[in-house]
C-alpha atoms as a PDB file:
ATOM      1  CA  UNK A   1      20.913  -1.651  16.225  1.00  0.00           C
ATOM      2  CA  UNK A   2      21.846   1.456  18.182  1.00  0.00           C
ATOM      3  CA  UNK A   3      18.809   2.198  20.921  1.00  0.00           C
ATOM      4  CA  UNK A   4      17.807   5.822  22.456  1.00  0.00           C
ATOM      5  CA  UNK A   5      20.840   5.190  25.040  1.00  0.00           C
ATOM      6  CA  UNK A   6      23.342   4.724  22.366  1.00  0.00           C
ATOM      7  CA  UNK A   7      24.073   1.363  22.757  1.00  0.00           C
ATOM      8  CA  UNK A   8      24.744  -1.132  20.565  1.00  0.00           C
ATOM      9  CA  UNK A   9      22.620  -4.184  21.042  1.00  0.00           C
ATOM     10  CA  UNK A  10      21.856  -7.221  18.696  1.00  0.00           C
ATOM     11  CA  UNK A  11      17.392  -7.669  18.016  1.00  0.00           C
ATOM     12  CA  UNK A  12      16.796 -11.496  17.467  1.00  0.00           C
ATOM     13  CA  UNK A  13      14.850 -14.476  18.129  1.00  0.00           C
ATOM     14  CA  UNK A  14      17.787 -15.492  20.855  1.00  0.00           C
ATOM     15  CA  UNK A  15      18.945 -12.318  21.728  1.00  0.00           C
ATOM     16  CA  UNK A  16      16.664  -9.680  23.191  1.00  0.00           C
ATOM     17  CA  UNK A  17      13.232 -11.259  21.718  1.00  0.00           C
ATOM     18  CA  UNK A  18      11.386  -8.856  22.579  1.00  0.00           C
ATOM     19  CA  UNK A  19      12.831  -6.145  21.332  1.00  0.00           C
ATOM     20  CA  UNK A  20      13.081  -8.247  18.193  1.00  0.00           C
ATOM     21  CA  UNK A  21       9.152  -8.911  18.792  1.00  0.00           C
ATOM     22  CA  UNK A  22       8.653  -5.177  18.580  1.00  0.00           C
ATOM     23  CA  UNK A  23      11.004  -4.248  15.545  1.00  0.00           C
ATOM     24  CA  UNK A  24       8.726  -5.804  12.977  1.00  0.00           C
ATOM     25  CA  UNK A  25       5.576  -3.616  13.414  1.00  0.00           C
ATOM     26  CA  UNK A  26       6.644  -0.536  15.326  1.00  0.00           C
ATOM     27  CA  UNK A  27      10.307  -0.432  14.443  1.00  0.00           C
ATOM     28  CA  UNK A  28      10.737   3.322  14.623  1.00  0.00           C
ATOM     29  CA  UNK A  29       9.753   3.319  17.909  1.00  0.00           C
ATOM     30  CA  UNK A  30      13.009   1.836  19.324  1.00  0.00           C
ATOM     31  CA  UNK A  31      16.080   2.453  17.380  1.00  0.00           C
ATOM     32  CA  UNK A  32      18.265   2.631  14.420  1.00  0.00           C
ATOM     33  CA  UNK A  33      18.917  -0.412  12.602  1.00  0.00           C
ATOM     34  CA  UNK A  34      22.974  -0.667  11.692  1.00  0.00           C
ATOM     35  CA  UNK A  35      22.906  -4.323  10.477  1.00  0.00           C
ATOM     36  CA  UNK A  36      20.641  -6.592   9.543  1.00  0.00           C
ATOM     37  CA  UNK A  37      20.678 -10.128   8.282  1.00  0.00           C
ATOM     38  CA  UNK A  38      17.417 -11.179   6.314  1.00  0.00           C
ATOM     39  CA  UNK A  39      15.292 -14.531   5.863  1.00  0.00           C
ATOM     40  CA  UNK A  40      14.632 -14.750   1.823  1.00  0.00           C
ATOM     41  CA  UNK A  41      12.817 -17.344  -0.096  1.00  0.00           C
ATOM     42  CA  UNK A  42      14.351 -19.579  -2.788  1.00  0.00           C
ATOM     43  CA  UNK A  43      14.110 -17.993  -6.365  1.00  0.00           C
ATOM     44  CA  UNK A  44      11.097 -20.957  -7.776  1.00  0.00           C
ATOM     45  CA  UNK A  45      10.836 -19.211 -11.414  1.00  0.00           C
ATOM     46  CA  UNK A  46      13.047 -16.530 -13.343  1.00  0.00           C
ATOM     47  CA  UNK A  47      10.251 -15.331 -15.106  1.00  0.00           C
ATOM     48  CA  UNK A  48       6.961 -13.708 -14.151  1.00  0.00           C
ATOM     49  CA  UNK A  49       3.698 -12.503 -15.947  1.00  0.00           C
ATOM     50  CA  UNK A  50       3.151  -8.824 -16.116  1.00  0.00           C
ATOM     51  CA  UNK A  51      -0.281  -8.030 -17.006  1.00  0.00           C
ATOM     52  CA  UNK A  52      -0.910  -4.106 -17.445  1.00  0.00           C
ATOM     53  CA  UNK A  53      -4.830  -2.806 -18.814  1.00  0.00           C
ATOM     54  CA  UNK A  54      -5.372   1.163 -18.777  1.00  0.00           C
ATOM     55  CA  UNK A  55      -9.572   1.403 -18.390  1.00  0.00           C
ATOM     56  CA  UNK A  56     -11.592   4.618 -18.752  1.00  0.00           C
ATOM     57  CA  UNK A  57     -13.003   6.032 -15.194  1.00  0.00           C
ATOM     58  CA  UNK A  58     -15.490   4.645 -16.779  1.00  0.00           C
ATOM     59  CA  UNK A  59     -14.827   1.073 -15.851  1.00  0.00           C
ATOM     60  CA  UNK A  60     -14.441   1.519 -12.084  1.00  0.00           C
ATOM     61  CA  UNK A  61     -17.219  -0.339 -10.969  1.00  0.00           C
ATOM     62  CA  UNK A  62     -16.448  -3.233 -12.922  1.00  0.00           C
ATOM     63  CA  UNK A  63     -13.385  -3.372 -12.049  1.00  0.00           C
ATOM     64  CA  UNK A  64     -14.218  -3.342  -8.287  1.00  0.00           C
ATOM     65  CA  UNK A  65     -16.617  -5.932  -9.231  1.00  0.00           C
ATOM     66  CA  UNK A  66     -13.856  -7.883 -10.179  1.00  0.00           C
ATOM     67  CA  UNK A  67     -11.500  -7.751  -7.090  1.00  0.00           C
ATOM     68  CA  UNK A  68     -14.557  -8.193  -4.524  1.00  0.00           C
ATOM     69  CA  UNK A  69     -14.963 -11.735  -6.431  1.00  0.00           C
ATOM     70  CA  UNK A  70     -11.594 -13.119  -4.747  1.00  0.00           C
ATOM     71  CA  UNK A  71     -12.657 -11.645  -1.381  1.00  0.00           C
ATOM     72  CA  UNK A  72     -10.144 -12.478   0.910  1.00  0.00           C
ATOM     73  CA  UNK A  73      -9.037 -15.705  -0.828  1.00  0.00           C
ATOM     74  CA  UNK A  74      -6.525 -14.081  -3.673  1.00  0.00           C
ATOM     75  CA  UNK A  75      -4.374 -17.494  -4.901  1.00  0.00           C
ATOM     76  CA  UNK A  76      -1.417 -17.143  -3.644  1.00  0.00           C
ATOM     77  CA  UNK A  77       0.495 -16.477  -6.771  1.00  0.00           C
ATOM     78  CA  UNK A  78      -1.365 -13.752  -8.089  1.00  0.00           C
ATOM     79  CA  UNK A  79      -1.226 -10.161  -6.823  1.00  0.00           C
ATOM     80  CA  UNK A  80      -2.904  -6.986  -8.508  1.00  0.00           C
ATOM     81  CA  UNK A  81      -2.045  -3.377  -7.835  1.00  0.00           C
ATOM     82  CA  UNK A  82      -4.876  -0.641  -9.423  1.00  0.00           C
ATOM     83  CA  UNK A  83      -3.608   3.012  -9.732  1.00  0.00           C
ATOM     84  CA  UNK A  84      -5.945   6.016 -10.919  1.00  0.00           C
ATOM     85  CA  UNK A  85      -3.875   8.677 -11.975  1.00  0.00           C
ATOM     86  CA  UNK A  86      -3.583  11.855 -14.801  1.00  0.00           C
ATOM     87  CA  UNK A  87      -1.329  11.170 -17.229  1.00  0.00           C
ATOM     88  CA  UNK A  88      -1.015  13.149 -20.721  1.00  0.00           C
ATOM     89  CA  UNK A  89       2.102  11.316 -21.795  1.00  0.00           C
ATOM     90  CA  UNK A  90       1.020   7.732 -20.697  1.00  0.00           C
ATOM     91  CA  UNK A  91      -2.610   7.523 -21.246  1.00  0.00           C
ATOM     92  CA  UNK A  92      -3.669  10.750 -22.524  1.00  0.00           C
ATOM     93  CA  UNK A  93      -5.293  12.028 -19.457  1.00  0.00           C
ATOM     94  CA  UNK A  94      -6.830  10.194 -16.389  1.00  0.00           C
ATOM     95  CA  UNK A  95      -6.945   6.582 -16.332  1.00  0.00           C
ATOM     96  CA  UNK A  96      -7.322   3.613 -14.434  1.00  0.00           C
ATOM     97  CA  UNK A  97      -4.383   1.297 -14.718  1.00  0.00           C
ATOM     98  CA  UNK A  98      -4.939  -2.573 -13.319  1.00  0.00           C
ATOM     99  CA  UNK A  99      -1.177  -4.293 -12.954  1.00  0.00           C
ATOM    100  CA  UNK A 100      -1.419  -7.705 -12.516  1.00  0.00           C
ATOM    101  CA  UNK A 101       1.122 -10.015 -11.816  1.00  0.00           C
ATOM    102  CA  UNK A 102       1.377 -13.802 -12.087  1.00  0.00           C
ATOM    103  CA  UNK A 103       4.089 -16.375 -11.348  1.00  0.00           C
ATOM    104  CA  UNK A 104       2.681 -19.047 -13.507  1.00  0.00           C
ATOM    105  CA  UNK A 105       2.098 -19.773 -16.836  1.00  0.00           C
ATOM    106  CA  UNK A 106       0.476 -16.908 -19.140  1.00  0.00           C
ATOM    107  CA  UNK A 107      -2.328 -18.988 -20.006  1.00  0.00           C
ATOM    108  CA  UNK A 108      -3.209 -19.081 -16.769  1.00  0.00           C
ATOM    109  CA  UNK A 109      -2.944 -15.569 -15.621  1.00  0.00           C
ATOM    110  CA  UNK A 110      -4.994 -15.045 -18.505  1.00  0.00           C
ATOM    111  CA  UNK A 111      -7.249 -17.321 -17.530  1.00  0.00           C
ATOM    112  CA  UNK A 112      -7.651 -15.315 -14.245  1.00  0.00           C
ATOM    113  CA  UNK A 113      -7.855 -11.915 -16.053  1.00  0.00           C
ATOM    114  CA  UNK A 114     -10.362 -13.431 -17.997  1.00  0.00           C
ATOM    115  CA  UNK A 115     -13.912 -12.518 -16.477  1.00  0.00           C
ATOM    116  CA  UNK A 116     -12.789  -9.192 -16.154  1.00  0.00           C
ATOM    117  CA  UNK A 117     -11.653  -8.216 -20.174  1.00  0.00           C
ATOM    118  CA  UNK A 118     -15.608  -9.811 -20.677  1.00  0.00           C
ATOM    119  CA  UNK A 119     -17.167  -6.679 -18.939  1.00  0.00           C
ATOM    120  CA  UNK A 120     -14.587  -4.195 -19.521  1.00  0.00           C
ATOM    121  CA  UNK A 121     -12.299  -3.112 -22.611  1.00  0.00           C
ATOM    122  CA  UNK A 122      -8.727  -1.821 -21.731  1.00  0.00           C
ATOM    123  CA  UNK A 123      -7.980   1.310 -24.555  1.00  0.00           C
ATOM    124  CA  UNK A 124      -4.191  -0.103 -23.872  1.00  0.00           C
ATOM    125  CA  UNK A 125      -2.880  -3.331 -22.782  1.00  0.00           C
ATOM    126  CA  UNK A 126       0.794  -4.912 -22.566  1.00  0.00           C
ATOM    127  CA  UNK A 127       0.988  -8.613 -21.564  1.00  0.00           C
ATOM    128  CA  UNK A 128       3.953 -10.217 -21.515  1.00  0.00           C
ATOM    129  CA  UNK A 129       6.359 -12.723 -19.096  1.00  0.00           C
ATOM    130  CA  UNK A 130       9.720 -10.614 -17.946  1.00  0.00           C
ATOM    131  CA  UNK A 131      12.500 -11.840 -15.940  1.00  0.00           C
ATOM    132  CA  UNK A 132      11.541 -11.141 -11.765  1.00  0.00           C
ATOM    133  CA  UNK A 133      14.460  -9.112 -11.849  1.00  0.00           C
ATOM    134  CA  UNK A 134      13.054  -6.715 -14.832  1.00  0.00           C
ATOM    135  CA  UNK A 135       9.854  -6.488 -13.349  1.00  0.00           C
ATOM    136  CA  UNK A 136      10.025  -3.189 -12.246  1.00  0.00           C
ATOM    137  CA  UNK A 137      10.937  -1.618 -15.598  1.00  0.00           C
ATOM    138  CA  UNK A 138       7.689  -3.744 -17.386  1.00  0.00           C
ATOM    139  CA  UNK A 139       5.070  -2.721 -14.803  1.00  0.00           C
ATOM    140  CA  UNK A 140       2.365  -0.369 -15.617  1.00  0.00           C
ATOM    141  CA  UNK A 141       3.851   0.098 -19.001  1.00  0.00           C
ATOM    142  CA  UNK A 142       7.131   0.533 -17.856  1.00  0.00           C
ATOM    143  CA  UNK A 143       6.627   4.380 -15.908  1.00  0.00           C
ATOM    144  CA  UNK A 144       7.962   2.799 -12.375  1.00  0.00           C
ATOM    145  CA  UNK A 145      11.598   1.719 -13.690  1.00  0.00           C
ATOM    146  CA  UNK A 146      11.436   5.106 -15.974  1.00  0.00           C
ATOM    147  CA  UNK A 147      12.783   7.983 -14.120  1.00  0.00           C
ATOM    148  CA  UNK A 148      11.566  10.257 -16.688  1.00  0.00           C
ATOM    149  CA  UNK A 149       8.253   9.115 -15.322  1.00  0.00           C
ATOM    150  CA  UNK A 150       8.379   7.546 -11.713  1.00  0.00           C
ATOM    151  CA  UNK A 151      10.957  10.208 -10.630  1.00  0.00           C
ATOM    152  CA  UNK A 152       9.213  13.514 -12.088  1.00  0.00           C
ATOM    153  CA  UNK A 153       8.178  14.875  -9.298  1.00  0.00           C
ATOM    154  CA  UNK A 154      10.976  16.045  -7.674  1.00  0.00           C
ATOM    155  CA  UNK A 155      10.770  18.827  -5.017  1.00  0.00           C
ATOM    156  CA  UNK A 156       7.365  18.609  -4.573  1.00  0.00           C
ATOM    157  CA  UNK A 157       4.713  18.823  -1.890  1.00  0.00           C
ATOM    158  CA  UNK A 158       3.532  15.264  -0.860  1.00  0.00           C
ATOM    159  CA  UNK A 159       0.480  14.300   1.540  1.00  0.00           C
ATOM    160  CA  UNK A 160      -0.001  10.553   2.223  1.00  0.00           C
ATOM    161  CA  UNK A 161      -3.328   8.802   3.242  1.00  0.00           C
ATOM    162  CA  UNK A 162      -4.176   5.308   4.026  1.00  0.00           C
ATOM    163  CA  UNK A 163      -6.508   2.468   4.291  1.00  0.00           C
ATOM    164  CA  UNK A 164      -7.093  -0.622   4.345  1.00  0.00           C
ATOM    165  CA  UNK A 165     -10.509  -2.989   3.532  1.00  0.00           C
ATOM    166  CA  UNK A 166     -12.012  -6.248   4.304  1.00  0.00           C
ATOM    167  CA  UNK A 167     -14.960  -5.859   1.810  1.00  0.00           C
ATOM    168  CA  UNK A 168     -15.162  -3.984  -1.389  1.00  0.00           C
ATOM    169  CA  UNK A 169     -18.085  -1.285  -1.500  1.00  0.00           C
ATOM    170  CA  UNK A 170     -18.343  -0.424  -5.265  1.00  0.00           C
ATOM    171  CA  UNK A 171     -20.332   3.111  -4.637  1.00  0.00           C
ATOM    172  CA  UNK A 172     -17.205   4.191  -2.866  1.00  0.00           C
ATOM    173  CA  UNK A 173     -14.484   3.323  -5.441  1.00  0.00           C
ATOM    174  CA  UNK A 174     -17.282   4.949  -8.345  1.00  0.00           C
ATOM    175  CA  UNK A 175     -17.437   8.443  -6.108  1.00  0.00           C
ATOM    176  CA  UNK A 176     -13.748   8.524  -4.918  1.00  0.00           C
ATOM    177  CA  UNK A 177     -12.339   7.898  -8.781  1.00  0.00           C
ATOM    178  CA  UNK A 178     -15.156  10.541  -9.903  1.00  0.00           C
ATOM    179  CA  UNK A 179     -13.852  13.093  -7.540  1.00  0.00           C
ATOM    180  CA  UNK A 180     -10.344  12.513  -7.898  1.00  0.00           C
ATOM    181  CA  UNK A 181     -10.806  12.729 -11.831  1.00  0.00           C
ATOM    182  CA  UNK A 182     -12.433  16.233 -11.499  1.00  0.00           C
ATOM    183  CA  UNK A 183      -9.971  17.062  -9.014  1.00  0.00           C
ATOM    184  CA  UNK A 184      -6.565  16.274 -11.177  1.00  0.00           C
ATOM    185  CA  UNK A 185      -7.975  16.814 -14.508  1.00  0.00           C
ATOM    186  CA  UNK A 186      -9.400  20.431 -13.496  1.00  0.00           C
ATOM    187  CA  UNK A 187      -6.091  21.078 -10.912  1.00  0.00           C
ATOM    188  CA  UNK A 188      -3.005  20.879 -13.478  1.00  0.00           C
ATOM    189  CA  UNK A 189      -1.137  21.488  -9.627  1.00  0.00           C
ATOM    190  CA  UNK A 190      -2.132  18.181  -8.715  1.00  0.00           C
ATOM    191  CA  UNK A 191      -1.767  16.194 -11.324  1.00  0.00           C
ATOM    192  CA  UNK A 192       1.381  14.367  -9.739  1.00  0.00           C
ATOM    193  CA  UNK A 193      -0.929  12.730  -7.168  1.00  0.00           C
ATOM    194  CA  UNK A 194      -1.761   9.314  -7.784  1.00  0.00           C
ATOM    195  CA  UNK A 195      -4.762   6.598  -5.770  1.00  0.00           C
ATOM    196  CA  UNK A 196      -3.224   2.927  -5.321  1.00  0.00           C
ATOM    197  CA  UNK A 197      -4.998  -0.515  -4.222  1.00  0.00           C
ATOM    198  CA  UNK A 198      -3.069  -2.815  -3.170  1.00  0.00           C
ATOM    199  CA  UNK A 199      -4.624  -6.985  -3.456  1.00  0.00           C
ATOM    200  CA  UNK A 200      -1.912  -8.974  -2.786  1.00  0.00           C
ATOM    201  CA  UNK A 201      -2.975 -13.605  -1.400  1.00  0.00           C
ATOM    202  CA  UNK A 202      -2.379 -12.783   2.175  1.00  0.00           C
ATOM    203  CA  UNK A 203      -1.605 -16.951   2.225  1.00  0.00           C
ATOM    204  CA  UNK A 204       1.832 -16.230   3.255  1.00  0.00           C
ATOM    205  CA  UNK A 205       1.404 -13.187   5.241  1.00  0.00           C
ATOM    206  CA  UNK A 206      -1.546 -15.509   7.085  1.00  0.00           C
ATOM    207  CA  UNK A 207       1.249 -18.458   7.574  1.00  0.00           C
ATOM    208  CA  UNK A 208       3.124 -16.628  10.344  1.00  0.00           C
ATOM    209  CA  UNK A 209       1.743 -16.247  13.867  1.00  0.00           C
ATOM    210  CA  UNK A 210       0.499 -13.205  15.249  1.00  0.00           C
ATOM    211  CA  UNK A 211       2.154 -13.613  18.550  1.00  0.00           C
ATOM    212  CA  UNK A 212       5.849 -13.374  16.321  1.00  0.00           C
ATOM    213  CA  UNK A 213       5.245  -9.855  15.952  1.00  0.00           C
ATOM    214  CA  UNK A 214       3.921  -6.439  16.802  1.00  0.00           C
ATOM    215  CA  UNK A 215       2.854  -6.086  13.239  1.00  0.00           C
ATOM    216  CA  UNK A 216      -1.331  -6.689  14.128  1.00  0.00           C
ATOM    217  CA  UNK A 217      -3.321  -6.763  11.020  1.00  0.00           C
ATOM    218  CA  UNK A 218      -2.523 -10.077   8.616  1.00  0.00           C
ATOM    219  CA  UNK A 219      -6.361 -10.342   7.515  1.00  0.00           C
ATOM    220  CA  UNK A 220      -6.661  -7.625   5.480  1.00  0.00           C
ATOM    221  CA  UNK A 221      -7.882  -8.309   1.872  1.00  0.00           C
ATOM    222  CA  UNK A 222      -6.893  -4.692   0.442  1.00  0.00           C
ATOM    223  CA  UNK A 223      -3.970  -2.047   1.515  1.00  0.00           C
ATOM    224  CA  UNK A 224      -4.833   1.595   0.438  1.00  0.00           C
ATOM    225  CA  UNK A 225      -3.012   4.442  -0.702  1.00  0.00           C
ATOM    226  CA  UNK A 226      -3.808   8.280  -1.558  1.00  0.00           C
ATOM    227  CA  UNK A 227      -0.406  10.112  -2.421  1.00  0.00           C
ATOM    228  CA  UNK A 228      -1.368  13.311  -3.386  1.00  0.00           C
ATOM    229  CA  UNK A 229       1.518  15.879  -4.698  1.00  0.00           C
ATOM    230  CA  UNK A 230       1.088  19.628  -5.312  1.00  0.00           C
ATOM    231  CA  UNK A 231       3.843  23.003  -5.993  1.00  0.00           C
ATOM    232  CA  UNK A 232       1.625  25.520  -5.640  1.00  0.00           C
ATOM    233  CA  UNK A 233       1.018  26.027  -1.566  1.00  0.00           C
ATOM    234  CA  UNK A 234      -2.454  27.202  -1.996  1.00  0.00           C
ATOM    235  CA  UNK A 235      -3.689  23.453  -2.677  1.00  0.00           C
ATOM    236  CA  UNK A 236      -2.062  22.383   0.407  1.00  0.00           C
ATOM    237  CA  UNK A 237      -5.817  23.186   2.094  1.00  0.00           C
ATOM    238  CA  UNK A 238      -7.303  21.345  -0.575  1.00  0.00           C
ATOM    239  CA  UNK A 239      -5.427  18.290  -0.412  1.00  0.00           C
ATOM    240  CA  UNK A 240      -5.952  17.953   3.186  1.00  0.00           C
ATOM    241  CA  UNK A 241      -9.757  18.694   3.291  1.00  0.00           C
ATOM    242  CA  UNK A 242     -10.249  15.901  -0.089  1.00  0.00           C
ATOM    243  CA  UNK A 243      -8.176  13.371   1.905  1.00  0.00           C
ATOM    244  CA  UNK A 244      -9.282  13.612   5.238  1.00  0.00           C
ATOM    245  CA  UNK A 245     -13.220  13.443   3.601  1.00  0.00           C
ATOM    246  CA  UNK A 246     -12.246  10.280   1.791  1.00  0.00           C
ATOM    247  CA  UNK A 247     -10.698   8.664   3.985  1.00  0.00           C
ATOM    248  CA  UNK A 248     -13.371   8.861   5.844  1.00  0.00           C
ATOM    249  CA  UNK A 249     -15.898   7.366   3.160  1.00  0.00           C
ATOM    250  CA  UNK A 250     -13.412   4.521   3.130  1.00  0.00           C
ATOM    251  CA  UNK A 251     -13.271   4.044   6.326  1.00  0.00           C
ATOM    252  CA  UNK A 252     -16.725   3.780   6.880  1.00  0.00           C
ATOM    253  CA  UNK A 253     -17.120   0.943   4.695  1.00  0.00           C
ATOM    254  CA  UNK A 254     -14.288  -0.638   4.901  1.00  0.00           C
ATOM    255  CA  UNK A 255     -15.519  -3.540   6.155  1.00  0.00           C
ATOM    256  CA  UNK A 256     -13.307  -3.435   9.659  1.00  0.00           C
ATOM    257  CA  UNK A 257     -14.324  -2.182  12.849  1.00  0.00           C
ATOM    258  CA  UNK A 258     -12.634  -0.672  14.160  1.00  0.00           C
ATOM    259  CA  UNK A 259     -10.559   0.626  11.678  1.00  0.00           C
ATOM    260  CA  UNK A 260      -7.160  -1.012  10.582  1.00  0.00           C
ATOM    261  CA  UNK A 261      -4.067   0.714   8.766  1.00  0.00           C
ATOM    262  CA  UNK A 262      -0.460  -0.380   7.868  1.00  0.00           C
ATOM    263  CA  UNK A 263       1.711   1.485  10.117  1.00  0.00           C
ATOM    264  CA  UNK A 264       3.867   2.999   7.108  1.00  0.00           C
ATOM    265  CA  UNK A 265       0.294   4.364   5.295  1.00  0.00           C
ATOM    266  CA  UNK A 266      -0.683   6.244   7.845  1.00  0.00           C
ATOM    267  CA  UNK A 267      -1.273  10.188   7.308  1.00  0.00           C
ATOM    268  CA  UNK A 268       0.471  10.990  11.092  1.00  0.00           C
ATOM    269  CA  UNK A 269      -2.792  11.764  12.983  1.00  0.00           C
ATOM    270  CA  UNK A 270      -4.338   8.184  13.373  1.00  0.00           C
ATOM    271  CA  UNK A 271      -4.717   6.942  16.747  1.00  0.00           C
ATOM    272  CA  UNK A 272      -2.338   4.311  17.995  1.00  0.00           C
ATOM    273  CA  UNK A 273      -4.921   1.320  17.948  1.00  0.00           C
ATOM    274  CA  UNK A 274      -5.779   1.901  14.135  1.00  0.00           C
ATOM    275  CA  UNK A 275      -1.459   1.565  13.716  1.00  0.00           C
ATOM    276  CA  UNK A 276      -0.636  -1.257  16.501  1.00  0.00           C
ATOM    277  CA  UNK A 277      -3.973  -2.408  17.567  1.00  0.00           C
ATOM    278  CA  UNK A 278      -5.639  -2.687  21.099  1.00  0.00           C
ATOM    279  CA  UNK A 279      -4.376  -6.045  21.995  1.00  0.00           C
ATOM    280  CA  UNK A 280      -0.625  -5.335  21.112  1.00  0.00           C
ATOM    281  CA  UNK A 281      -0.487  -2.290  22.503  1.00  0.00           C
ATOM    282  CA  UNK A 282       0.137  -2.700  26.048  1.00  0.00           C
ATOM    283  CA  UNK A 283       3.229  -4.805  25.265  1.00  0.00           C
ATOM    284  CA  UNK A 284       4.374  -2.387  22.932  1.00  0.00           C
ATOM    285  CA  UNK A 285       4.188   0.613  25.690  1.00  0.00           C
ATOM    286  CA  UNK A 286       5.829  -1.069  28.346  1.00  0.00           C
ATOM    287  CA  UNK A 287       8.868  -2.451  25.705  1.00  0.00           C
ATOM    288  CA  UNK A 288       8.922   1.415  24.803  1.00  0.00           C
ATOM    289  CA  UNK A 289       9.027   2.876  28.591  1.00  0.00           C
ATOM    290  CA  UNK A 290      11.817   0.110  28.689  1.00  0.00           C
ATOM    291  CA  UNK A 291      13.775   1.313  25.792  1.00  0.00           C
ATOM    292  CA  UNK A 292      13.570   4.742  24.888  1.00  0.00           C
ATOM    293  CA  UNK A 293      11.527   6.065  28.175  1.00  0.00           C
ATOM    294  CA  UNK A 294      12.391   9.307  27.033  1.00  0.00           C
ATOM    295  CA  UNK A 295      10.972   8.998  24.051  1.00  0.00           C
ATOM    296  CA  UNK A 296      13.969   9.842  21.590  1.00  0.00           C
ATOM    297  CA  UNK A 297      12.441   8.278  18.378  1.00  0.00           C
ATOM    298  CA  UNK A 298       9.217   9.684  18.173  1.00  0.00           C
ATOM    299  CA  UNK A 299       9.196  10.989  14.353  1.00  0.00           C
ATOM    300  CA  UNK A 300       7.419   8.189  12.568  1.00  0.00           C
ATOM    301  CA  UNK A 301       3.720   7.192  14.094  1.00  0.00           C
ATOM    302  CA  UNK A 302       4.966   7.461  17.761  1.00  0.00           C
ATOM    303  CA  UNK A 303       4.174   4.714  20.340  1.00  0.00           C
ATOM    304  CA  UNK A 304       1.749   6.917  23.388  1.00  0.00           C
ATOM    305  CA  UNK A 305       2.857   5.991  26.931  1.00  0.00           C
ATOM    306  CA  UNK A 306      -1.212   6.348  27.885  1.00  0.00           C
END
C-alpha cells in the first residue's frame, strides 16, 4: 500500500502488524491499497437456495416478528436481507421484499421459512436453488444482476444512513415502513430510495478475535441501511430531515448503548466511537499520528486526533 508519505510499504501479520491491525476497520484512514492478497474459504456447495417473498406494508410486523425469533443466534448457513422499496415494474408499487438465502437443502430452508408463510402471505414468491455464482442475477427476483433495474438510477442524488440493532422493536419497523411508504409513494422524486436489513449468523464473524482488528462491533444481530435517492434538489431538505429523525427512532431502540454502526454505513456526521468504538480508539489515533500525522486521507469517516 502507498501511505500519506508516499511510500510503499507491505500491511501484514509479519510485516508492519499494526498497520495491518488498523487496515481492517479504519482502512481509509491510512493509505491506498495497491495489492492485496486475500484469505478465501473452500467452495463446500455449487448450489445455493434463493428464497425471494414480496409482502404488503401490511405484513411488517410479522415479519419483524419473525427475525426477532433468531435473536442473535441466526444458524450459520442462513442469511436474510429485507428491502422496502417502490416499485411499479417489480411489484406494482411499494413492497416489502424478504431474500433469503440458504446453503442447504430446500427442504430445509423451507423448513426455516416456514413459521413465517403461516402468519403472512407473499402476493409473489420465487424459490428456487441457483448456482453461488448466479446468485446475484436470482435474488430479489432477479432486479440486482438486472441493470435495467439495479443500475437505473444513474446520475442521481444519493444520501446514506445507517444502523445497526441488537433487539428488534416491532413499533419501529411498523412506523418507519409507514412513513417511508407515504413518503415514496406520494414523492415520485424519491422513489429510487430503497430501506435494507441486513441478518446475516454472525458465527463466523464471532470466530475471529477482537484484538485481530480495529473493526469493533462483531455482536451485532442486524446491519441497517437507508439509501435514499432524489433529482429534484428541493427534496434534498427532505431527505435529510426524514433520515436524521429515523435514525434516531432506531437508534433509540436499538438495543445498544451506546450506539454501534459499520464504519462504511455511516451518514459522515457520526462521532468516532459509534464508527471505531471507545476501547479501539486510542490505538487507532496514535497508529494515525504515526502514519499520516498530517492527516492526508481524511475523506471517508476520518480518524480525530482528540
Amino acid at each position: 500500500m502507498v501511505t500519506a508519505n508516499g511510500s510503499l510499504v507491505v500491511a501484514s501479520q509479519k510485516e508492519n502488524p499494526d498497520l495491518f491491525w488498523a487496515l481492517r476497520g479504519a482502512g481509509g484512514n491510512f493509505g491506498i491499497v495497491v495489492e492485496a492478497v486475500y484469505q478465501v474459504k473452500d467452495l463446500t456447495s455449487k448450489y445455493v437456495v434463493n428464497l425471494d417473498y414480496a409482502f404488503s406494508a401490511n405484513d411488517t410486523g410479522t415479519i419483524i416478528d419473525y427475525l426477532a425469533s433468531f435473536g442473535p443466534n441466526m444458524p450459520a448457513k442462513l442469511s436474510f436481507i429485507v428491502g422496502a422499496l417502490y416499485n411499479e415494474k417489480l411489484y406494482g408499487g411499494f413492497a416489502v421484499i424478504v431474500n433469503g438465502l440458504y446453503l442447504g437443502p430446500q427442504s430445509e430452508a423451507e423448513h426455516f421459512l416456514a413459521p413465517l408463510l403461516e402468519k403472512a402471505t407473499p402476493f409473489k414468491q420465487n424459490v428456487s436453488m441457483v448456482p453461488e455464482n448466479k446468485l446475484v442475477y436470482a435474488a430479489t427476483f432477479g432486479s440486482q444482476g438486472n441493470s435495467t433495474i439495479a443500475c437505473s438510477g444513474k446520475g442521481v442524488d444519493r444520501s446514506i444512513f445507517g444502523g445497526a440493532i441488537n433487539t428488534y422493536d416491532k413499533a419501529t419497523y411498523i412506523g418507519f415502513i409507514n412513513a417511508f411508504k407515504s413518503l415514496t409513494t406520494t414523492n415520485a422524486d424519491l422513489r429510487g430510495s430503497i430501506f435494507f436489513i441486513e441478518h446475516f449468523s454472525n458465527y463466523q464473524v464471532q470466530k475471529i478475535p477482537d484484538s485481530t482488528s480495529a473493526y469493533p462491533w462483531r455482536d451485532i444481530t442486524a446491519h441497517l441501511l437507508f439509501n435514499y435517492a432524489w433529482n429534484d434538489p428541493e427534496s434534498e431538505q427532505v431527505v435529510d430531515q426524514f433520515g436524521k429523525q429515523w435514525r434516531a427512532a432506531f437508534q433509540k431502540t436499538a438495543g445498544l448503548n451506546p450506539p454501534q454502526l459499520y464504519v462504511n454505513y455511516g451518514h459522515g456526521d457520526e462521532g468516532n466511537e459509534i464508527l471505531y468504538s471507545a476501547r479501539k480508539l486510542p490505538r487507532l489515533r496514535a497508529l494515525k499520528k504515526q502514519w499520516d500525522p498530517n492527516n492526508a486521507f481524511r475523506f471517508h469517516h476520518p480518524i480525530s486526533m482528540f
